[in-house]
N, C-alpha and C. Protein backbone atom coordinates (compact mmCIF):
# COMPACT_ATOMS: atom_id res chain seq x y z
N UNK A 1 2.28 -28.55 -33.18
CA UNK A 1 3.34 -27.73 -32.65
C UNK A 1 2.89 -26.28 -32.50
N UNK A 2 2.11 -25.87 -33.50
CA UNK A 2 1.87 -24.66 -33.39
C UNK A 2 1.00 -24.65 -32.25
N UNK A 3 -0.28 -25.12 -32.13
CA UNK A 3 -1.06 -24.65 -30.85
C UNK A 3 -0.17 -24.73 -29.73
N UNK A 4 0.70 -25.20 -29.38
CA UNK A 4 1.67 -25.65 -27.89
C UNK A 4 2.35 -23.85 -28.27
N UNK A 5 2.90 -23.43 -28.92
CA UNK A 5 3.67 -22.32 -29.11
C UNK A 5 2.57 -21.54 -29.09
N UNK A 6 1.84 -21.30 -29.31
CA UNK A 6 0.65 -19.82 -29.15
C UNK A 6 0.56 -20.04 -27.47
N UNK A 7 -0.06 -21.33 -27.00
CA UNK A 7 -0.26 -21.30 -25.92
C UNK A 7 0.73 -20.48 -24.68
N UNK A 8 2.20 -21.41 -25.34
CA UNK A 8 2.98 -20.77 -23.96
C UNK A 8 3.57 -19.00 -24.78
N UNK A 9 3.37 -18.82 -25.53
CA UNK A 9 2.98 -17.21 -25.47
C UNK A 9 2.14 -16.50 -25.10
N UNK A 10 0.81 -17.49 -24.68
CA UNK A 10 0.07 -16.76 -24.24
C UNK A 10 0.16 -16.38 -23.40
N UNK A 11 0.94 -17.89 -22.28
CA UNK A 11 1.06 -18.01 -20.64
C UNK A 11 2.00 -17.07 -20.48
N UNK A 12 2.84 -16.76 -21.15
CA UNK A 12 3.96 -15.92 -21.12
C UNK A 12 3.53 -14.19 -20.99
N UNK A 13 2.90 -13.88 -22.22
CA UNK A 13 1.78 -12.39 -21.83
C UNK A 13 0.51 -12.04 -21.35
N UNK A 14 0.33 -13.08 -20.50
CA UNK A 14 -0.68 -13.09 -19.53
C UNK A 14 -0.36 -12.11 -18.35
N UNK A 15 0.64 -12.44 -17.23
CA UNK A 15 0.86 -11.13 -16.15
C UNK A 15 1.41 -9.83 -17.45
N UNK A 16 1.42 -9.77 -18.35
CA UNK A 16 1.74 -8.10 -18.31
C UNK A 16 0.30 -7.42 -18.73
N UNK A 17 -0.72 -8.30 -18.93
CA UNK A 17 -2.07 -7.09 -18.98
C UNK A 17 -2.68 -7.95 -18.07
N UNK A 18 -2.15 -8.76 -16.52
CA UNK A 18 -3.05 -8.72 -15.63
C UNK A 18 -3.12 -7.55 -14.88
N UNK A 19 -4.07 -7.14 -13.98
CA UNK A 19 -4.00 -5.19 -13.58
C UNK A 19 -3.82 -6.37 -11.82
N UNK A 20 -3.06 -5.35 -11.45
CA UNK A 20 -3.39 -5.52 -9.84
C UNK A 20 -4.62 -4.77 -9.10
N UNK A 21 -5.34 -5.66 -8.73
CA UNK A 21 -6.13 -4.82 -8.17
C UNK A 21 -6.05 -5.03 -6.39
N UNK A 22 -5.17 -5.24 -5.96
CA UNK A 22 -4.87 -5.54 -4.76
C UNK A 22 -5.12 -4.10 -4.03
N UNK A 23 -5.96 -4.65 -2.64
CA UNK A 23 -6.52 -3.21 -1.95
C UNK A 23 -5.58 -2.83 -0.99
N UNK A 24 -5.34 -1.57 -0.66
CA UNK A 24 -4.60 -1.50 0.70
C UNK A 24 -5.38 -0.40 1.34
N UNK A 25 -5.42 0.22 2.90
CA UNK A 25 -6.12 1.02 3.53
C UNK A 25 -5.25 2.28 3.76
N UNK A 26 -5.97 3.01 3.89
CA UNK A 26 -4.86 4.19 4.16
C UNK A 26 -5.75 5.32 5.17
N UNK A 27 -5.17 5.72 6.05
CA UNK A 27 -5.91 6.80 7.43
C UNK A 27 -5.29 8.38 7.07
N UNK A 28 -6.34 8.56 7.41
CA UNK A 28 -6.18 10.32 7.18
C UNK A 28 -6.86 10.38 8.85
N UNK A 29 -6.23 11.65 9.26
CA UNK A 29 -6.55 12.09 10.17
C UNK A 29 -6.81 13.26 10.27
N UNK A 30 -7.70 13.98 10.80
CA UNK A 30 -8.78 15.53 10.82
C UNK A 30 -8.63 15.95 12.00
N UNK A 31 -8.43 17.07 12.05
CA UNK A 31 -8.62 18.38 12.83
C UNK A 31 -9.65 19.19 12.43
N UNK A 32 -10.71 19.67 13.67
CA UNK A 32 -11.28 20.38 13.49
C UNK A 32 -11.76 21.61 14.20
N UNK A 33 -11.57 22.20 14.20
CA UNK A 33 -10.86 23.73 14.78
C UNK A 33 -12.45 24.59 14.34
N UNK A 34 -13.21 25.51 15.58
CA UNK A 34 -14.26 26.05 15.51
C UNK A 34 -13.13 27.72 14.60
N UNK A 35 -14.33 28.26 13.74
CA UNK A 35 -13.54 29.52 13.24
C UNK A 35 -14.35 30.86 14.12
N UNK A 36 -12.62 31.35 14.15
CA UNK A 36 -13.06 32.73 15.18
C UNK A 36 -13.95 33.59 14.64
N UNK A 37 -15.06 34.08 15.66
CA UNK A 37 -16.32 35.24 15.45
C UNK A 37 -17.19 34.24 14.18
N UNK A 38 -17.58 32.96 14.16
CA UNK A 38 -17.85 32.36 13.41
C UNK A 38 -19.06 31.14 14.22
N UNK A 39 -20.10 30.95 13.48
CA UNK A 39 -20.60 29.46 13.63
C UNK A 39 -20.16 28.50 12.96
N UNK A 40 -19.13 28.88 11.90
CA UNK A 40 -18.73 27.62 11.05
C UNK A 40 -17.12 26.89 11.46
N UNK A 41 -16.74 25.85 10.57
CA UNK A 41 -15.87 25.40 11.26
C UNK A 41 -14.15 25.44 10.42
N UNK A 42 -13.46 25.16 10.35
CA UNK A 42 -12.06 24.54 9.44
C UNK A 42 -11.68 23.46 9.69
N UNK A 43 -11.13 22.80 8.48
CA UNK A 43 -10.51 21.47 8.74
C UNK A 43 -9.00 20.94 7.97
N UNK A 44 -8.84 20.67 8.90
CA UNK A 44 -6.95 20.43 8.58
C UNK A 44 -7.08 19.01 8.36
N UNK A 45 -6.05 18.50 7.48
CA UNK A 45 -6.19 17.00 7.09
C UNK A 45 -4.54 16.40 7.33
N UNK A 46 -4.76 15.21 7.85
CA UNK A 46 -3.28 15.04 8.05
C UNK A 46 -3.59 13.65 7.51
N UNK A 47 -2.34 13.72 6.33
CA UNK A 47 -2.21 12.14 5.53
C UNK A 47 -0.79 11.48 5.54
N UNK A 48 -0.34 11.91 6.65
CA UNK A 48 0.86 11.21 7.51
C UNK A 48 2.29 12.07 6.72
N UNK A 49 2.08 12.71 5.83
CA UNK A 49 2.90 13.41 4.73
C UNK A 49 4.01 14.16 5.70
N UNK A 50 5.11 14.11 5.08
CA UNK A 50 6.22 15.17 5.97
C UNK A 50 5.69 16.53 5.57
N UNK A 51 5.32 17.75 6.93
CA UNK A 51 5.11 19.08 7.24
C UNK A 51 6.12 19.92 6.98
N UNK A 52 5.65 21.11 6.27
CA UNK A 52 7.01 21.58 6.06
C UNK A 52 6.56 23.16 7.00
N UNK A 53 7.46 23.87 7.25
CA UNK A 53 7.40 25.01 8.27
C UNK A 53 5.96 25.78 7.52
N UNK A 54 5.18 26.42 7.63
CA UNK A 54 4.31 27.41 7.64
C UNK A 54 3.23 26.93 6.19
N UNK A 55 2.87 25.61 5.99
CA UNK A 55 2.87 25.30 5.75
C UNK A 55 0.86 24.97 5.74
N UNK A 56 -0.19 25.09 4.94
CA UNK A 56 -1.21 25.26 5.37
C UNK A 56 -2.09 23.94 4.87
N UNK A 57 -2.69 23.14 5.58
CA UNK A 57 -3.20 21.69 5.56
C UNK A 57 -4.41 22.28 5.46
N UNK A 58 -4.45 23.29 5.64
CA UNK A 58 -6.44 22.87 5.95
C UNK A 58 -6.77 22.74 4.80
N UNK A 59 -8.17 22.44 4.49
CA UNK A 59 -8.94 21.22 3.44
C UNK A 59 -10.12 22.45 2.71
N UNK A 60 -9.19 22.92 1.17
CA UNK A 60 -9.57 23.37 0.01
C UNK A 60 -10.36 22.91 -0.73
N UNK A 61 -10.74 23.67 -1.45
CA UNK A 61 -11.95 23.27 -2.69
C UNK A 61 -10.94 23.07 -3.67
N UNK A 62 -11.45 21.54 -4.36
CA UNK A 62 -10.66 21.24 -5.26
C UNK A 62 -10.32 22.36 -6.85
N UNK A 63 -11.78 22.77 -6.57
CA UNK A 63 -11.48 23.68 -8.31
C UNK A 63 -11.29 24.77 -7.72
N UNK A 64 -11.82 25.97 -6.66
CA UNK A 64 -11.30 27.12 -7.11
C UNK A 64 -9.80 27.00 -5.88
N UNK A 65 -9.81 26.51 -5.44
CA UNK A 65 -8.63 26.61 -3.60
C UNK A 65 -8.89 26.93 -2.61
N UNK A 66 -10.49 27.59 -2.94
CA UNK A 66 -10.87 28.86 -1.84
C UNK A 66 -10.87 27.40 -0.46
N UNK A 67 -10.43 28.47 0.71
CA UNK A 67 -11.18 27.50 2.31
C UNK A 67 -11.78 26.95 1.82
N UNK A 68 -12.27 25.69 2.33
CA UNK A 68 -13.50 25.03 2.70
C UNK A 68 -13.77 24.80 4.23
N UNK A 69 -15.16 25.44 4.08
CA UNK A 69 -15.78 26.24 4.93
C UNK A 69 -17.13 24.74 5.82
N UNK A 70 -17.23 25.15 6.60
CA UNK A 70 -18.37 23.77 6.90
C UNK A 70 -19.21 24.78 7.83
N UNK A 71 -21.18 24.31 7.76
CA UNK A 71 -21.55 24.76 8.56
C UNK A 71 -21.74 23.82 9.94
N UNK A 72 -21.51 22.80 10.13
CA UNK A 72 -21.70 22.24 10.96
C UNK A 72 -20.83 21.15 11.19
N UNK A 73 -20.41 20.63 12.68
CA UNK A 73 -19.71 19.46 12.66
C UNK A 73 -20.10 17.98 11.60
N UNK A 74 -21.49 17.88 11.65
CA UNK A 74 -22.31 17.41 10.76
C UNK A 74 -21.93 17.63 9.39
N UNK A 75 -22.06 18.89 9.24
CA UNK A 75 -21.68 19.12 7.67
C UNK A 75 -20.21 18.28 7.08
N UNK A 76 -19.75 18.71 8.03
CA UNK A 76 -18.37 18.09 8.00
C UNK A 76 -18.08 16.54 8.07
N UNK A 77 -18.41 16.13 8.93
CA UNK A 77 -18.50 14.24 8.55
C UNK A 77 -19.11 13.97 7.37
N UNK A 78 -20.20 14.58 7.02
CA UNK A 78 -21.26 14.12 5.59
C UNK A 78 -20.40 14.45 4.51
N UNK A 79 -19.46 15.06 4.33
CA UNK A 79 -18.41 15.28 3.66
C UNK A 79 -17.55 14.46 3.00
N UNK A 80 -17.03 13.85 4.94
CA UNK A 80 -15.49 13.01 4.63
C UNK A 80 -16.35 11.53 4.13
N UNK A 81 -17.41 11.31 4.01
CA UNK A 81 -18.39 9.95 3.76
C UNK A 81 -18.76 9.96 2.50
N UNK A 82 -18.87 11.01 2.06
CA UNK A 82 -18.96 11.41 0.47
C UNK A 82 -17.58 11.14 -0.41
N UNK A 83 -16.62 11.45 0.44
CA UNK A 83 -15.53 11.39 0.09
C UNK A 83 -14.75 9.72 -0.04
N UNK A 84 -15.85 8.90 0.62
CA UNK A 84 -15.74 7.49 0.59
C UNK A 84 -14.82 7.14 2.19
N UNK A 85 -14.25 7.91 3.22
CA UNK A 85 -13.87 7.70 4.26
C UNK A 85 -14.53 7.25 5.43
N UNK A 86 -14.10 6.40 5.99
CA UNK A 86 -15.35 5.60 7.22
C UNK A 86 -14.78 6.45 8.64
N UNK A 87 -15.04 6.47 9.18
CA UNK A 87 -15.12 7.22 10.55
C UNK A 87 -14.15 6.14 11.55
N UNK A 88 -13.17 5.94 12.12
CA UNK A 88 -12.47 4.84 13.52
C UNK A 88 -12.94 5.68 14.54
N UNK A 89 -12.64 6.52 14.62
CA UNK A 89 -12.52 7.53 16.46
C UNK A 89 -12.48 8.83 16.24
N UNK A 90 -12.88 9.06 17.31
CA UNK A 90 -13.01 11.04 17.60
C UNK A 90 -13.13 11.14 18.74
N UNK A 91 -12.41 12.15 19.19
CA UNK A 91 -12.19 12.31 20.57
C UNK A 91 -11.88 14.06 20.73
N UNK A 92 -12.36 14.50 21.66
CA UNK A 92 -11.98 16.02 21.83
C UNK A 92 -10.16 16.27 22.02
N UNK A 93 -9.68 17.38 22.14
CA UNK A 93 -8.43 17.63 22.37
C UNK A 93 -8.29 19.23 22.98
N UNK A 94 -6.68 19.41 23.54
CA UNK A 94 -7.17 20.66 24.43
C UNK A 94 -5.60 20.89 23.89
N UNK A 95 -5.09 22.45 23.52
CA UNK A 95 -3.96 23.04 22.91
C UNK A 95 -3.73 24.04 23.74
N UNK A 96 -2.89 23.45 24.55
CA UNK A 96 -2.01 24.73 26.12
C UNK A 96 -3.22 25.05 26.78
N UNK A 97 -3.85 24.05 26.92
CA UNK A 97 -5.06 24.43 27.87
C UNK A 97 -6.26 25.74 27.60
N UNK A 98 -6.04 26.08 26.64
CA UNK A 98 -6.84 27.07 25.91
C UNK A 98 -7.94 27.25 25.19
N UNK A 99 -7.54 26.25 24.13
CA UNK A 99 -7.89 26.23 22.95
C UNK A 99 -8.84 24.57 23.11
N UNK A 100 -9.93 24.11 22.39
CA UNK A 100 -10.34 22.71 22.34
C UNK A 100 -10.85 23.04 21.00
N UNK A 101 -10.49 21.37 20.26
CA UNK A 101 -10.83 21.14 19.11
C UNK A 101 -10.86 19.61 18.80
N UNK A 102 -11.18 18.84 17.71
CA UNK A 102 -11.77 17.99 17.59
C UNK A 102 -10.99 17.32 16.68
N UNK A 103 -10.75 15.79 16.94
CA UNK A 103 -9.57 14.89 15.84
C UNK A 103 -10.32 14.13 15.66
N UNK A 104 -10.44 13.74 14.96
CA UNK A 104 -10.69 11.95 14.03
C UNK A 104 -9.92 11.47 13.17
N UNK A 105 -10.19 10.35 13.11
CA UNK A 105 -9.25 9.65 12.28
C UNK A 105 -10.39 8.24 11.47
N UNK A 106 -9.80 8.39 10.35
CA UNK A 106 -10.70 7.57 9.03
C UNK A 106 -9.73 6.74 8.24
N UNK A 107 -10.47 6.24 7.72
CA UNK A 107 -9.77 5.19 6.79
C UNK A 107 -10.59 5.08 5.57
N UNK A 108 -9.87 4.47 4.36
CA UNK A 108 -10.38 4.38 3.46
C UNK A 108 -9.46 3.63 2.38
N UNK A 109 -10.61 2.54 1.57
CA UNK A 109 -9.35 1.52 0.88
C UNK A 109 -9.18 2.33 -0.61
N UNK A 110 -7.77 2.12 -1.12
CA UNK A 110 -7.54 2.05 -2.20
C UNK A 110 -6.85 0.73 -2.90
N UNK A 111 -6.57 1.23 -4.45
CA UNK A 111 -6.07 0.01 -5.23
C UNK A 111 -4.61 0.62 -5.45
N UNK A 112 -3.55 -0.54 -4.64
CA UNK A 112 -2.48 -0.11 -4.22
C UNK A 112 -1.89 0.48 -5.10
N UNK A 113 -2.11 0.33 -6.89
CA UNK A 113 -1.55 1.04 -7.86
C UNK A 113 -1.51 2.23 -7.55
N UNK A 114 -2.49 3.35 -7.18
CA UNK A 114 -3.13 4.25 -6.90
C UNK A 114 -2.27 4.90 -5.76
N UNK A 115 -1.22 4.24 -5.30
CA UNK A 115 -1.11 4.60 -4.04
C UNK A 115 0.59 5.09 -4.37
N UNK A 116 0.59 6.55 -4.28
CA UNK A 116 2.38 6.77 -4.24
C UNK A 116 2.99 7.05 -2.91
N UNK A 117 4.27 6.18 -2.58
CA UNK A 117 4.87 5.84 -1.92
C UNK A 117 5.86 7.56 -1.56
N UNK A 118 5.94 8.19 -0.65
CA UNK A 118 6.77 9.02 -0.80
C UNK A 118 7.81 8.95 -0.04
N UNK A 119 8.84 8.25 -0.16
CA UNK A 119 9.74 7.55 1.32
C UNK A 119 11.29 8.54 0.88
């Protein structure tokens, strides 16, 4: 009797220390904007998040905040790949006919735990 009773306690606290490790993908999308009187570049990150008015996306250094600064378009992909993001598309873009700058869009999996929902 006893082994039958350990057992279905076991079966019983088995899902609460199974971990999910179920993957899901998630796209970020980049802007990349040449900086004025500059060879280097800025980059704005869009992770589908609601924008709020005046509001500044571009893509900080995690420890001090300062810009992050890129010297090269190059520099800049070797970055988002470091960062574990794969590359889908890039395509130029043109803002009131003025201005041209550069979008991509990436992907990259996580473990859906990991992942907060902000709805």
């Amino acid at each position: 009797m006893k082994p039958v009773v350990i057992a279905l306690l076991l079966l019983i606290a088995a899902p609460v220390f199974a971990q999910d490790t179920t993957k899901i993908e998630q796209y970020c999308g980049l802007i990349l904007r040449p900086r004025a009187f500059s060879n280097k570049v800025n980059i704005e990150l869009d992770f589908g998040e609601t924008r709020r008015a005046f509001t500044d996306n571009r893509l900080r250094d995690e420890i001090t905040g300062k810009l992050k600064t890129f010297n090269t378009l190059v520099d800049a992909m070797n970055y988002m790949g470091q960062q574990g993001w794969v590359l889908i598309n890039a395509f130029p873009s043109e803002h009131n006919g003025t201005s041209i700058y550069f979008e991509f869009f990436f992907k990259k999996q996580f473990n859906k735990k990991d992942i907060q929902e902000d709805k």
